[in-house]
Protein backbone atom coordinates (compact mmCIF):
# COMPACT_ATOMS: atom_id res chain seq x y z
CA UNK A 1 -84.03 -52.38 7.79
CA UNK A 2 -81.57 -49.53 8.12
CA UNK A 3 -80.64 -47.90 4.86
CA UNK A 4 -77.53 -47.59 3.33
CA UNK A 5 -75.96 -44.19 3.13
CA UNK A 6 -76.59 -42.14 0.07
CA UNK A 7 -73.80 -41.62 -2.59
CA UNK A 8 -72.10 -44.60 -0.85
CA UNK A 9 -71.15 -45.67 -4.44
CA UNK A 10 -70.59 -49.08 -3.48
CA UNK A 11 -68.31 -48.99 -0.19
CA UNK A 12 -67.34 -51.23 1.85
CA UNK A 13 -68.23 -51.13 5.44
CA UNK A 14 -66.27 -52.89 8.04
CA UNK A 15 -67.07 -51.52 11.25
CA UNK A 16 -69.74 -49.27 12.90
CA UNK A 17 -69.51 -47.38 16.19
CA UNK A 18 -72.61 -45.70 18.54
CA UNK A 19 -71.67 -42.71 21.07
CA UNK A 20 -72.78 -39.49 22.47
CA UNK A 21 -75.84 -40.41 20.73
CA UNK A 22 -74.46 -40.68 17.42
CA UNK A 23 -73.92 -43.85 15.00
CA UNK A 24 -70.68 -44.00 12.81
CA UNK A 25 -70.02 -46.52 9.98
CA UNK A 26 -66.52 -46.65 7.98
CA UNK A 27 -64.73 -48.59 6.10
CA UNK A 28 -63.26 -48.29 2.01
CA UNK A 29 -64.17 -47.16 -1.38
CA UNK A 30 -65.04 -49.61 -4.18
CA UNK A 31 -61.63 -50.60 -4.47
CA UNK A 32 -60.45 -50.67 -0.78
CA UNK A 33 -58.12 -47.98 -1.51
CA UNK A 34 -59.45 -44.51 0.32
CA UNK A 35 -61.44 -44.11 3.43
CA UNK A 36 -65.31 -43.84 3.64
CA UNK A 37 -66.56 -42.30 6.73
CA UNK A 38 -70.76 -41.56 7.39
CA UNK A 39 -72.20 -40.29 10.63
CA UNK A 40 -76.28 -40.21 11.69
CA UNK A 41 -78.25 -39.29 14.87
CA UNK A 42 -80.87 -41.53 14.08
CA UNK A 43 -79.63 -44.44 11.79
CA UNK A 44 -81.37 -43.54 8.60
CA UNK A 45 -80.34 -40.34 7.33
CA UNK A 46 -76.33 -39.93 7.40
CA UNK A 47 -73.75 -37.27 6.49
CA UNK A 48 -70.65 -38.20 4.86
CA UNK A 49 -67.39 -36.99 6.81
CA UNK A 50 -63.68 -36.44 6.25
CA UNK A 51 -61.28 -38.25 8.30
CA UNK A 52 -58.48 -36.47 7.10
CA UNK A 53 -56.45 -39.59 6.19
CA UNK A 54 -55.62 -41.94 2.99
CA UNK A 55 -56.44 -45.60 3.33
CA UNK A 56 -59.61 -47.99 4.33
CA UNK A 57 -60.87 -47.50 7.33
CA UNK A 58 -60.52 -50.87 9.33
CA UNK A 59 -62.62 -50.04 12.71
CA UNK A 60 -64.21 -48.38 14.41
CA UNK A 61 -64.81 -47.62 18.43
CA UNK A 62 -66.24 -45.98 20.94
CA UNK A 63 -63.98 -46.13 23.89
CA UNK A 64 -63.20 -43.69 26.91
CA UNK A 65 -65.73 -40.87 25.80
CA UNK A 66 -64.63 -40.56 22.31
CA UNK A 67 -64.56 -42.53 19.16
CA UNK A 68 -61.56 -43.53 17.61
CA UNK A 69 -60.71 -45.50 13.71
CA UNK A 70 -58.04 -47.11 12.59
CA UNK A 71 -56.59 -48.40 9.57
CA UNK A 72 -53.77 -47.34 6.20
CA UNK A 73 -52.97 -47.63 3.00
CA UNK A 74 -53.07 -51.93 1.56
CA UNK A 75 -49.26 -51.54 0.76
CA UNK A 76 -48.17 -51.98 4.33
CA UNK A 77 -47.35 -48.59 4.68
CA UNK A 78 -47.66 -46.35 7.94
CA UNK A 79 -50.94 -46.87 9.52
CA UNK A 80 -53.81 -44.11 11.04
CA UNK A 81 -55.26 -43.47 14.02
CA UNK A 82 -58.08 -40.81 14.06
CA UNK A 83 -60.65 -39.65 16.59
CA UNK A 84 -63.51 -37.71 16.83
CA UNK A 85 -65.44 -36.46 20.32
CA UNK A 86 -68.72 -36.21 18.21
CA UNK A 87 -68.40 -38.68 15.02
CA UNK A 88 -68.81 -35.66 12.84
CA UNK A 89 -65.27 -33.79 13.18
CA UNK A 90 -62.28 -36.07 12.86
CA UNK A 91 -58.40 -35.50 13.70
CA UNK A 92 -56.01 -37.49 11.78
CA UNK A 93 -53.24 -38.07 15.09
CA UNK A 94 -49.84 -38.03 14.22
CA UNK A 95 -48.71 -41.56 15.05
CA UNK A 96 -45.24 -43.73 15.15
CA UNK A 97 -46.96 -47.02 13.91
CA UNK A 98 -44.94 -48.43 11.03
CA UNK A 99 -47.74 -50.95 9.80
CA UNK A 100 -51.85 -50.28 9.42
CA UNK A 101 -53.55 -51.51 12.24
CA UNK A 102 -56.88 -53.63 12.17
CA UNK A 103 -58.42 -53.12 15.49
CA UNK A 104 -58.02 -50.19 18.15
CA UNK A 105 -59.13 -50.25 21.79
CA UNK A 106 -58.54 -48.15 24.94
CA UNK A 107 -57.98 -50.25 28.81
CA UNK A 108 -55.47 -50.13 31.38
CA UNK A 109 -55.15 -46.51 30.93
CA UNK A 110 -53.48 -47.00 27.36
CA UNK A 111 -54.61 -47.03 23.69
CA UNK A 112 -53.99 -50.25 21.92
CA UNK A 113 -53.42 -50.76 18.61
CA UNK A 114 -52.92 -54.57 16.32
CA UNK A 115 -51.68 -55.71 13.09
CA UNK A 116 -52.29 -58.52 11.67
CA UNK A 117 -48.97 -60.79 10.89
CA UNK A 118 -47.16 -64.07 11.87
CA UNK A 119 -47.04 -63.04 14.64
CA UNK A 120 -49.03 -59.99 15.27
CA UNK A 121 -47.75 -57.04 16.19
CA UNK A 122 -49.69 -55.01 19.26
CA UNK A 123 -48.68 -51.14 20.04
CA UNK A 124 -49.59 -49.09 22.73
CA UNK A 125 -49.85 -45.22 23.55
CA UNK A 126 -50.62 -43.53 26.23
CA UNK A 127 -51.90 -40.38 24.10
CA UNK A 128 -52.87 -42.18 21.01
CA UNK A 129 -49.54 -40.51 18.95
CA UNK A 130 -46.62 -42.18 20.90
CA UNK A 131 -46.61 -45.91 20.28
CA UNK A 132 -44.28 -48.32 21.17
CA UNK A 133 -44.71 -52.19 21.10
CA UNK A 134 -43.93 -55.02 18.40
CA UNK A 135 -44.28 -58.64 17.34
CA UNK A 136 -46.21 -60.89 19.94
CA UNK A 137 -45.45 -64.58 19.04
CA UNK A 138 -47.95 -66.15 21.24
CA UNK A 139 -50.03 -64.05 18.43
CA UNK A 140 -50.30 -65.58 15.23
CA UNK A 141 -52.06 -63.81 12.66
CA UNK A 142 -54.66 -62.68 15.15
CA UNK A 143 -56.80 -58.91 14.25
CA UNK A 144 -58.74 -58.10 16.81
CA UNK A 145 -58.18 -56.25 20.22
CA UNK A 146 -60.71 -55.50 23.08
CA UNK A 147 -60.56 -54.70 26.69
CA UNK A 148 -63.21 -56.80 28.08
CA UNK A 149 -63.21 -56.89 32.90
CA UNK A 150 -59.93 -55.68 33.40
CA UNK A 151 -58.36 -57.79 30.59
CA UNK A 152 -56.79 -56.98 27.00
CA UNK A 153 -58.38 -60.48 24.39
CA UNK A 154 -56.79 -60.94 21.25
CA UNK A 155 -58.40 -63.07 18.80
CA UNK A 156 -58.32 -64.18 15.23
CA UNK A 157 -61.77 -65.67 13.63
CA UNK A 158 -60.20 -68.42 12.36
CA UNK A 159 -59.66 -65.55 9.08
CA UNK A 160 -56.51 -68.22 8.15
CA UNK A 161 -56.44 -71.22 10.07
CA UNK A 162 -59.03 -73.70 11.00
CA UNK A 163 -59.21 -72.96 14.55
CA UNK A 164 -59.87 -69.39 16.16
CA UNK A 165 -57.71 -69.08 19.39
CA UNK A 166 -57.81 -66.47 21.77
CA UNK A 167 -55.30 -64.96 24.22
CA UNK A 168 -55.70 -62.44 27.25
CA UNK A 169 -53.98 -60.56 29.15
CA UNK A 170 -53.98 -58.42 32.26
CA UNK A 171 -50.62 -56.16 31.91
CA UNK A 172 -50.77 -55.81 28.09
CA UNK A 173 -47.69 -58.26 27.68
CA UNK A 174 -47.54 -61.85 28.77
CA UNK A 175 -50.25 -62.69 26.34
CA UNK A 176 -51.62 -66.56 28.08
């Protein structure tokens, strides 16, 4: 059993990352309004770190050499996208997304970003700042992105409905 941070006070942890031989675990403070960010070489001993942005952290990756987190404030304001080469020094990037985003991934040469929504809403960037994108209907209230053999998936846990679905796609539009 791994312990828990120190001084976590309580956070809530959504998502954990492992790169360049370093694990990184974020998510929110006690009342899911302000980012917690921790970072360990080993698992047991970690360092808290400041991503330079307001709101709950929603994930976290490790995708094309560097990790990346995403996430915003709960009132549906702008959303974040920070990364970090080394999980200890973050950059808040300056980004066009008009809504928080739940999941982040990197494949067909672009950054992609989702909200949650009926539908969803799925952004991409080709530098992680410049997004441009919008509502997907085949996506109904789905959260997740990944790039899984050549492919973008979308999914949504079941989260609202009874029954998860899942949708792919090969060209980042024309979700089947």
């Amino acid at each position: 059993r791994t312990p828990r941070p120190a001084g976590d006070g309580g956070n809530t942890f959504r998502s954990v990352a492992f790169g360049s031989g370093t694990f990184v675990i974020g998510g929110s403070n006690d009342i899911d309004t302000e980012p917690v960010l921790f970072s360990s070489t080993h698992g047991t001993g970690w360092t808290s770190r400041d991503p330079g942005v307001n709101g709950p952290i929603r994930e976290l990756v490790f995708e094309n050499g560097e990790f990346m987190a995403c996430g915003g404030p709960n009132s549906l304001d702008s959303g974040f996208v920070i990364t970090s080469s080394n999980g200890t020094t973050w950059t808040p990037r300056t980004t066009t997304l008009s809504l928080p985003p739940y999941s982040i991934t990197f494949g067909l040469g672009k950054y992609y970003a989702m909200t949650p929504g009926v539908p969803s809403s799925v952004f991409s960037s080709e530098d992680g700042t410049s997004w441009t994108g919008g509502t997907v209907p085949a996506l109904q209230n789905h959260r997740q992105i990944r790039f899984f053999n050549g492919r973008l998936v979308s999914f949504d846990l079941g989260s609202f409905f009874p029954d998860s679905t899942f949708r792919t796609t090969t060209h980042g539009t024309n979700w089947e």
